[in-house]
Protein backbone atom coordinates (compact mmCIF):
# COMPACT_ATOMS: atom_id res chain seq x y z
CA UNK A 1 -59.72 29.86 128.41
CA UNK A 2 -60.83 33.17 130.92
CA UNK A 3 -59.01 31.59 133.63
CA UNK A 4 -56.72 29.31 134.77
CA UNK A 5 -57.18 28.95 138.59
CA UNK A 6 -53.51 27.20 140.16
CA UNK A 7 -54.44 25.31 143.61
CA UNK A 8 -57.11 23.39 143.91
CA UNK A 9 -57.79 23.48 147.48
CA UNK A 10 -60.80 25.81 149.12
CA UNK A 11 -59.69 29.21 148.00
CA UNK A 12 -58.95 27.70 144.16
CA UNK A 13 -62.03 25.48 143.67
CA UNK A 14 -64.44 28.46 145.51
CA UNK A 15 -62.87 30.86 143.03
CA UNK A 16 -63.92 27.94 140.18
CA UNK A 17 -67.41 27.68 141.48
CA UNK A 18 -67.77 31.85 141.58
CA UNK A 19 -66.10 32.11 137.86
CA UNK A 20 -68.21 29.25 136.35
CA UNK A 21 -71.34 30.96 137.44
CA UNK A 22 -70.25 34.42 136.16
CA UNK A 23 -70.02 32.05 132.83
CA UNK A 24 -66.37 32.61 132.07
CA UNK A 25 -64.16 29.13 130.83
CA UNK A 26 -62.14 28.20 133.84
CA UNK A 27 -59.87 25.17 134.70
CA UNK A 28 -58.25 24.62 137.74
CA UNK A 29 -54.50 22.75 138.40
CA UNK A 30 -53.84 21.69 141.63
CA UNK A 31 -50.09 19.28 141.81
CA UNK A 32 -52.08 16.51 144.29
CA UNK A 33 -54.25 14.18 143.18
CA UNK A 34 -57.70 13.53 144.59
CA UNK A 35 -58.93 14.82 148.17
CA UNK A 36 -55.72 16.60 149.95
CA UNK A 37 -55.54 16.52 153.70
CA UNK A 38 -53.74 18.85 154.95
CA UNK A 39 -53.06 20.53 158.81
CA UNK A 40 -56.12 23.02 159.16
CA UNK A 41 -58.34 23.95 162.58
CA UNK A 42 -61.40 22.32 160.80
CA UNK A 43 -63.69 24.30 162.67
CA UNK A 44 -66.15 26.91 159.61
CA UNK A 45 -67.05 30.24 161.54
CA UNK A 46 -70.51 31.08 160.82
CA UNK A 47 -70.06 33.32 158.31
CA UNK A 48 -67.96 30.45 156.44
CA UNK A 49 -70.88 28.24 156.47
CA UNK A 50 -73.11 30.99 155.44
CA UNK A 51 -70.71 31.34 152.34
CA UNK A 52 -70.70 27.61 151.49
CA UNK A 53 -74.77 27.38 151.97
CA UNK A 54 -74.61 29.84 149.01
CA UNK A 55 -72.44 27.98 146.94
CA UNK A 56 -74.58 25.27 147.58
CA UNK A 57 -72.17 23.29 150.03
CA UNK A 58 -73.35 21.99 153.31
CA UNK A 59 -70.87 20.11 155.21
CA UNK A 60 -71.71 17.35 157.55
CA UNK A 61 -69.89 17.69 160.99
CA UNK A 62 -70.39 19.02 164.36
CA UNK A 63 -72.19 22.32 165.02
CA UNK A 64 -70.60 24.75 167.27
CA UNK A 65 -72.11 27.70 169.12
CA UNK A 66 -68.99 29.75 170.87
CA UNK A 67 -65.44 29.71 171.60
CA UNK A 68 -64.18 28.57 175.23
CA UNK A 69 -60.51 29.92 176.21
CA UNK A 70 -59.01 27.62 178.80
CA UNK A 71 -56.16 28.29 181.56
CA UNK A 72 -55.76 25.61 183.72
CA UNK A 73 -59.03 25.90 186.31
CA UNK A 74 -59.83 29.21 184.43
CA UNK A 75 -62.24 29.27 181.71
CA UNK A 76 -64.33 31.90 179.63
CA UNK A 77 -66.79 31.29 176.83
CA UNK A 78 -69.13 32.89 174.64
CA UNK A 79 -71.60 31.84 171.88
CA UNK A 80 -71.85 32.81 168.81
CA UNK A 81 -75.06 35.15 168.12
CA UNK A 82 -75.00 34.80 164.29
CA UNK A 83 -75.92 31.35 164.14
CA UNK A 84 -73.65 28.12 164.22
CA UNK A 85 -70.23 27.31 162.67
CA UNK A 86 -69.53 23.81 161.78
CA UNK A 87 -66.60 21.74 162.69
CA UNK A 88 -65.91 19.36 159.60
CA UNK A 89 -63.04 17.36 158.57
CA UNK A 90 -60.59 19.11 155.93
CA UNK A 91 -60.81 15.97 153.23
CA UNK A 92 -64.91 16.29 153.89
CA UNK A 93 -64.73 19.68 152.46
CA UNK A 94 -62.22 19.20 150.31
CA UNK A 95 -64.25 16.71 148.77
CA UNK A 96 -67.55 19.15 148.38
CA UNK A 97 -65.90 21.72 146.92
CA UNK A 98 -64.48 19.45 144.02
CA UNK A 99 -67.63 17.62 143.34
CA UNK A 100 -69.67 20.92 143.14
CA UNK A 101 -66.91 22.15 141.02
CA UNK A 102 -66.92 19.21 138.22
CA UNK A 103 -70.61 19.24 138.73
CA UNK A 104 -70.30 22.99 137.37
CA UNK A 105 -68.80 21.84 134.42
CA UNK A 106 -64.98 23.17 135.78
CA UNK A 107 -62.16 20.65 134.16
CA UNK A 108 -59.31 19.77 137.13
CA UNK A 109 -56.16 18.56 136.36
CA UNK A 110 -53.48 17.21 138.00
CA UNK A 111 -50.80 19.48 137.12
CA UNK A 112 -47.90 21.78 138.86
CA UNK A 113 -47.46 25.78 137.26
CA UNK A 114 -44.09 25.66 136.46
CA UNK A 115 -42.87 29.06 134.38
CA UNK A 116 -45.65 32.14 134.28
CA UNK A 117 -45.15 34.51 130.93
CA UNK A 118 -47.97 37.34 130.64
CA UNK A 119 -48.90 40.31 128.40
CA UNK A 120 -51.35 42.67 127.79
CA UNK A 121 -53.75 40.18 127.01
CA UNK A 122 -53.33 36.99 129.15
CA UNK A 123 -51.16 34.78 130.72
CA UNK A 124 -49.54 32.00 130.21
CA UNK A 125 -48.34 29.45 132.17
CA UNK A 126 -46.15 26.33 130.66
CA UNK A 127 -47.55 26.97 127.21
CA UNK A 128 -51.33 27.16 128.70
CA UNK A 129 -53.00 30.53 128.03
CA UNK A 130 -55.96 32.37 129.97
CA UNK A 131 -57.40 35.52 130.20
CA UNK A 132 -56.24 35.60 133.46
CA UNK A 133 -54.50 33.11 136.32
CA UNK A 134 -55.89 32.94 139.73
CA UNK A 135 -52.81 31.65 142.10
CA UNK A 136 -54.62 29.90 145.19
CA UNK A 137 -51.35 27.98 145.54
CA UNK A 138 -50.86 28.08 149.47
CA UNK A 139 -49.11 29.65 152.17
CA UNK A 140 -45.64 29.32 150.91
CA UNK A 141 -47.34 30.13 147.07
CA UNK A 142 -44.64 29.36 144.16
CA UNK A 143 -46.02 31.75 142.26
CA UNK A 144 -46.60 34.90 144.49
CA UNK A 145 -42.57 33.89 144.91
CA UNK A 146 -42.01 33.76 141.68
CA UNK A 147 -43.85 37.28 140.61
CA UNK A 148 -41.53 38.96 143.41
CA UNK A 149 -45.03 39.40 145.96
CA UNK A 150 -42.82 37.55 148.56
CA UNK A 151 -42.06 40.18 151.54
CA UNK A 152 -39.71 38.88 154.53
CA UNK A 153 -41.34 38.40 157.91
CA UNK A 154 -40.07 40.72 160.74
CA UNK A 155 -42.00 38.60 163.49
CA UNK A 156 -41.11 35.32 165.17
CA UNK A 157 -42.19 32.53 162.62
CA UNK A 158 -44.87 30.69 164.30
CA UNK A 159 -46.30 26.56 162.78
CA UNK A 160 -49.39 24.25 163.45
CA UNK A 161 -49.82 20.69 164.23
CA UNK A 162 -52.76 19.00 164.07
CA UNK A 163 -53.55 15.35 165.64
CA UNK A 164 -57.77 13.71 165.56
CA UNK A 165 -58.60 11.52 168.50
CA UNK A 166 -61.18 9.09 168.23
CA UNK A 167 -63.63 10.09 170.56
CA UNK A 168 -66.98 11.93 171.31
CA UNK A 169 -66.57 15.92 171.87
CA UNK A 170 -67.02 16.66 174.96
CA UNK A 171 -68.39 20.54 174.28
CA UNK A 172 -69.82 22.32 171.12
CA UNK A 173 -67.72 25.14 171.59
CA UNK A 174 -63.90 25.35 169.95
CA UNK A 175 -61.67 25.15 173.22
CA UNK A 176 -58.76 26.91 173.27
CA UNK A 177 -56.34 26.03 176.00
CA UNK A 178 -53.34 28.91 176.90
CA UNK A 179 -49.77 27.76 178.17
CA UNK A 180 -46.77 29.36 178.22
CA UNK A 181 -45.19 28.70 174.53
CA UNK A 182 -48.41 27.40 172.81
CA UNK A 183 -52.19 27.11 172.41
CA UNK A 184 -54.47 24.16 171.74
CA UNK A 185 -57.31 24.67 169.68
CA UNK A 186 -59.81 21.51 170.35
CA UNK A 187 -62.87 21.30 167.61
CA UNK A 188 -65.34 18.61 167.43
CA UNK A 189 -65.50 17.79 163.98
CA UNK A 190 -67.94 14.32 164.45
CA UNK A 191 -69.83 12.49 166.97
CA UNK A 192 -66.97 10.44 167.47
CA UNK A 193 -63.65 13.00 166.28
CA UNK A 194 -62.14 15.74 167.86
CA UNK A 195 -58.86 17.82 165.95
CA UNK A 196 -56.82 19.15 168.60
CA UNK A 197 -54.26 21.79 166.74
CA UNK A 198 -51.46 23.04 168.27
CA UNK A 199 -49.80 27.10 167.74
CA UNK A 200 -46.92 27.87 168.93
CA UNK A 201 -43.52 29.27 167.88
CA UNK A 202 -41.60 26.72 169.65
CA UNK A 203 -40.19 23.84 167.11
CA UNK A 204 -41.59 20.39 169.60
CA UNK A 205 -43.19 17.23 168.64
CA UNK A 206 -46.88 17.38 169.36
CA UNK A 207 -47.11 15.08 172.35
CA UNK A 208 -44.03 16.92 173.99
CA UNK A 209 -46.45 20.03 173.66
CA UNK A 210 -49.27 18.42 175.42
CA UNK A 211 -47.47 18.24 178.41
CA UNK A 212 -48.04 21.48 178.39
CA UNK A 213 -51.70 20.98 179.05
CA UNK A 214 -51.95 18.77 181.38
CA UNK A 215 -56.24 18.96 181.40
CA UNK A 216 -56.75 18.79 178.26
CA UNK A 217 -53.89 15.44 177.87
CA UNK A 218 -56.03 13.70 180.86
CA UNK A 219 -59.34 14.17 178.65
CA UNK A 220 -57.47 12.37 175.62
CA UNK A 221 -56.04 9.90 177.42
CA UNK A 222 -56.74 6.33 175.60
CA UNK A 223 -58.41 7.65 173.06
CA UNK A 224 -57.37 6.85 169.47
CA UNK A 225 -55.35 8.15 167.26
CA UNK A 226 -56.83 8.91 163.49
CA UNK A 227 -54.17 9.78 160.85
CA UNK A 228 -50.60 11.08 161.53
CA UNK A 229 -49.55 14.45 163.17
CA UNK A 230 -49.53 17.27 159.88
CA UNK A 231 -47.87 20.47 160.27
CA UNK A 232 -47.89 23.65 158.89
CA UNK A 233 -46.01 26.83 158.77
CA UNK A 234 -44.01 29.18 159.14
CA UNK A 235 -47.72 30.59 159.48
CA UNK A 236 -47.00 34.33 158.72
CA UNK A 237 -46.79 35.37 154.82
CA UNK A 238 -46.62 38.28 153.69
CA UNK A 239 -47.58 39.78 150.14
CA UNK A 240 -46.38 43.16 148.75
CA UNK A 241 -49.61 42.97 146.95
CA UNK A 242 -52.54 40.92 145.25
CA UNK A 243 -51.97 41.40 141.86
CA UNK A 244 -49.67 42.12 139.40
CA UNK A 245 -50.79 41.90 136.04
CA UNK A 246 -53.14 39.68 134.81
CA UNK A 247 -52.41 37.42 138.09
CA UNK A 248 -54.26 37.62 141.01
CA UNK A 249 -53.69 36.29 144.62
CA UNK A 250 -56.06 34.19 146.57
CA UNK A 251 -56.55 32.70 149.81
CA UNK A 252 -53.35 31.78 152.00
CA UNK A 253 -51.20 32.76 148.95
CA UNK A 254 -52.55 36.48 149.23
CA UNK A 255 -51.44 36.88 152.78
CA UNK A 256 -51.49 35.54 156.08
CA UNK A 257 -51.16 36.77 159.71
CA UNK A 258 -51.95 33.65 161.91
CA UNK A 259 -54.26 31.00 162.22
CA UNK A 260 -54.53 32.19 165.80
CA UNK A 261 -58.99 33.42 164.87
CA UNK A 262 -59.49 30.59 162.72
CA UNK A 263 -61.34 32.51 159.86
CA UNK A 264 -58.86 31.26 157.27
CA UNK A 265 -61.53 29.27 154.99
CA UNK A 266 -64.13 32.25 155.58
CA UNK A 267 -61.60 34.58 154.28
CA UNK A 268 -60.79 32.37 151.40
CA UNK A 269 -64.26 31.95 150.58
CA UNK A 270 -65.28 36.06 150.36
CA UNK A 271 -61.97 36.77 148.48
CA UNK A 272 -62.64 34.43 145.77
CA UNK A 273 -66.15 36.53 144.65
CA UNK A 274 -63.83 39.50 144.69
CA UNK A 275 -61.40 37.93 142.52
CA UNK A 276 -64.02 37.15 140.14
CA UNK A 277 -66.11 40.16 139.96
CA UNK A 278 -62.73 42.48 139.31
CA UNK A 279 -61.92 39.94 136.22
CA UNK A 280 -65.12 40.18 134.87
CA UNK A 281 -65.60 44.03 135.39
CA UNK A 282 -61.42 44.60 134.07
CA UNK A 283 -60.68 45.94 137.49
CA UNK A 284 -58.13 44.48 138.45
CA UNK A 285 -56.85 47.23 141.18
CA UNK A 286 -60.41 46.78 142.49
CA UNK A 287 -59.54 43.74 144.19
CA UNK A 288 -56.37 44.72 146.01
CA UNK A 289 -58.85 47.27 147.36
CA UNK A 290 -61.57 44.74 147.85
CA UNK A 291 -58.94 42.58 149.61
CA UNK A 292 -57.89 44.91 152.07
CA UNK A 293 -61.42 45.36 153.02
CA UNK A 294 -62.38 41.81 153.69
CA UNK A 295 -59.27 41.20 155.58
CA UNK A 296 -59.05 45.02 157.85
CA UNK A 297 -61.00 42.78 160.81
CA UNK A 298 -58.33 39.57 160.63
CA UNK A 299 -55.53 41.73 160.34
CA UNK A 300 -56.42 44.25 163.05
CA UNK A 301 -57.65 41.65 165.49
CA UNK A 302 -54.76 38.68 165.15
CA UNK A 303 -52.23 41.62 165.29
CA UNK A 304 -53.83 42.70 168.27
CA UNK A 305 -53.78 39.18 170.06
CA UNK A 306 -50.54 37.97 168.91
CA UNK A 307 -49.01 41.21 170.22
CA UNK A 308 -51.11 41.20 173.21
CA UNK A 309 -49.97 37.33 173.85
CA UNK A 310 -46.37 37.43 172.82
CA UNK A 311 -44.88 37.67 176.35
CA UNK A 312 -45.50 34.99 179.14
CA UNK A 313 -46.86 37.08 181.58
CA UNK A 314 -49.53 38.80 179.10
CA UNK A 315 -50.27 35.43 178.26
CA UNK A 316 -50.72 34.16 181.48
CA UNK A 317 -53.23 36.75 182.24
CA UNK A 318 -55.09 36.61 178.61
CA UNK A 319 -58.45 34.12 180.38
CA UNK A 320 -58.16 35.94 183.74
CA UNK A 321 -58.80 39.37 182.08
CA UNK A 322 -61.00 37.81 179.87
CA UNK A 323 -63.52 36.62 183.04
CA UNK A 324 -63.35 39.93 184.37
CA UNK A 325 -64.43 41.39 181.00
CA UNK A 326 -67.07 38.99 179.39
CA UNK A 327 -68.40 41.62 177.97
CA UNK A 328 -65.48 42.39 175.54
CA UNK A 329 -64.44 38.58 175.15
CA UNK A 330 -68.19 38.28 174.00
CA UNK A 331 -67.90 40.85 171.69
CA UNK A 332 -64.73 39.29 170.16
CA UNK A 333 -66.56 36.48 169.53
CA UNK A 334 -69.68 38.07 168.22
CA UNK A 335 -66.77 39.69 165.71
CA UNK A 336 -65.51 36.73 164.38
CA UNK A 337 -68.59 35.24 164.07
CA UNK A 338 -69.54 37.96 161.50
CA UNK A 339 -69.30 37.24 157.55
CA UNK A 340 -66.11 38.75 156.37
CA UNK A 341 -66.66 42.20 155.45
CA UNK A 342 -69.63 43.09 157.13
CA UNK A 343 -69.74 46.47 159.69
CA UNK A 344 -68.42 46.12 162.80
């Protein structure tokens, strides 16, 4: 086997998909079985449906064309200029990317990477050896722990919740609604489905952070509820590096700042290429370089607004600054609307 890919969610099975076509042998072991839900914004920035188009995966859901930030009677939006984005259910991608991958040929099994032995010519992971191993095992990734890539966080641990409410959106734009302790990131995802996800650093059940949003709870009132509350976090991970060895990092398990832009599946979706083409080439220090590149813009900018938004009053005046300056909150958007890696 070239490669044994561990995690089977977007970043793992995108990384399949890429390796397949570059014709090397390539399995994939992800520890769930079937199509994993899991707490995620759901909404694709336009450069992350540009990415699945070329893999050949087009998501049904509910286009979006900006980003609205919300404070109370205070609001701000801007479209995106570089075409649409696409809110769309986590299990509806999920379940794309794994029929494209067994439709490539890629065998997935139902298995959990235990011990990880490697040399100078492979790895090999509970008696299973490849070329190389791909870990696209997650935010809190077992085996970027277990390689010693694990670095302590110096900054207050922040988690998500995410809740869908059955009901029609009532804007194609992803709202995000500012309080004191938290955001609320509403996406349409179907005619008849909004997500609402919740950021914050403050450990609360979900409806006891609503209260906190007192326009956006009125606009949910009586509708539905779809699924349970799913949380995530502590949302900041950080890597000493992507590789070591044969092993490379992918996806959450290389790294993560905040979900705070929501450009987590477009970054997983350019690093996995980069991945590939260093295994193929035998470049492996190419992609810790490659990575750094693709991720300078999400690194720079959730730094910036994270810092910028850590203390109430900044926070408080975040949307007020931002409709006196459309011009910059338009570029912002424009920005994250980008591909990853592109120019700014």
């Amino acid at each position: 086997m070239d490669l044994l890919v561990v995690g089977g969610g977007p970043a793992g099975l995108a990384t399949a998909l890429h390796a397949a076509r570059a014709g090397l042998d390539v399995t994939v072991w992800e520890q769930r079985a079937g199509v994993v839900d899991k707490a995620c914004g759901e909404g694709l920035m336009p450069g992350a449906v540009a990415a699945l188009a070329a893999l050949g995966v087009r998501p049904p859901g509910y286009d979006l064309r900006g980003i609205r930030y919300v404070a109370g009677p205070r609001r701000v939006d801007a479209g995106f200029a570089a075409g649409t984005g696409r809110g769309v259910r986590r299990t509806t991608l999920h379940a794309l990317l794994r029929e494209a991958v067994l439709a490539a040929g890629v065998r997935v099994d139902q298995r959990t990477a235990r011990h990880v032995e490697q040399d100078r010519d492979g790895v090999v992971v509970d008696g299973t050896r490849a070329g190389h191993l791909v870990a696209a095992d997650g935010l809190h990734s077992p085996i970027r722990r277990a390689l010693g890539l694990n670095r302590p966080r110096r900054s207050p641990a922040r988690h998500g919740l995410r809740r869908h409410y059955a009901l029609a959106p009532w804007s194609d734009h992803v709202e995000v609604h500012w309080a004191r302790e938290a955001e609320a990131y509403v996406t349409p995802v179907a005619d008849d489905l909004v997500g609402v996800a919740v950021l914050t650093s403050a450990r609360r059940p979900f409806d006891d952070h609503l209260i906190a949003f007192p326009e956006l709870r009125e606009r949910l009132a009586g509708a539905g509820l779809t699924g349970p509350v799913r949380g995530a976090g502590p949302l900041r991970q950080v890597a000493s590096a992507r590789t070591a060895g044969r092993v490379l990092l992918v996806g959450d398990a290389a790294g993560y700042v905040d979900a705070l832009t929501g450009e987590g599946i477009a970054l997983a979706l350019a690093q996995a290429p980069a991945a590939v083409s260093a295994i193929t080439s035998g470049d492996l220090a190419a992609y810790e370089r490659e990575w750094r590149r693709l991720t300078r813009r999400y690194r720079w900018l959730t730094h910036a607004l994270l810092g910028a938004t850590r203390k109430p009053p900044a926070r408080a005046a975040l949307v007020p600054v931002a409709q006196r300056l459309p011009w910059l909150f338009s570029a912002t958007v424009a920005m994250l609307a980008r591909p990853v890696g592109t120019q700014e």
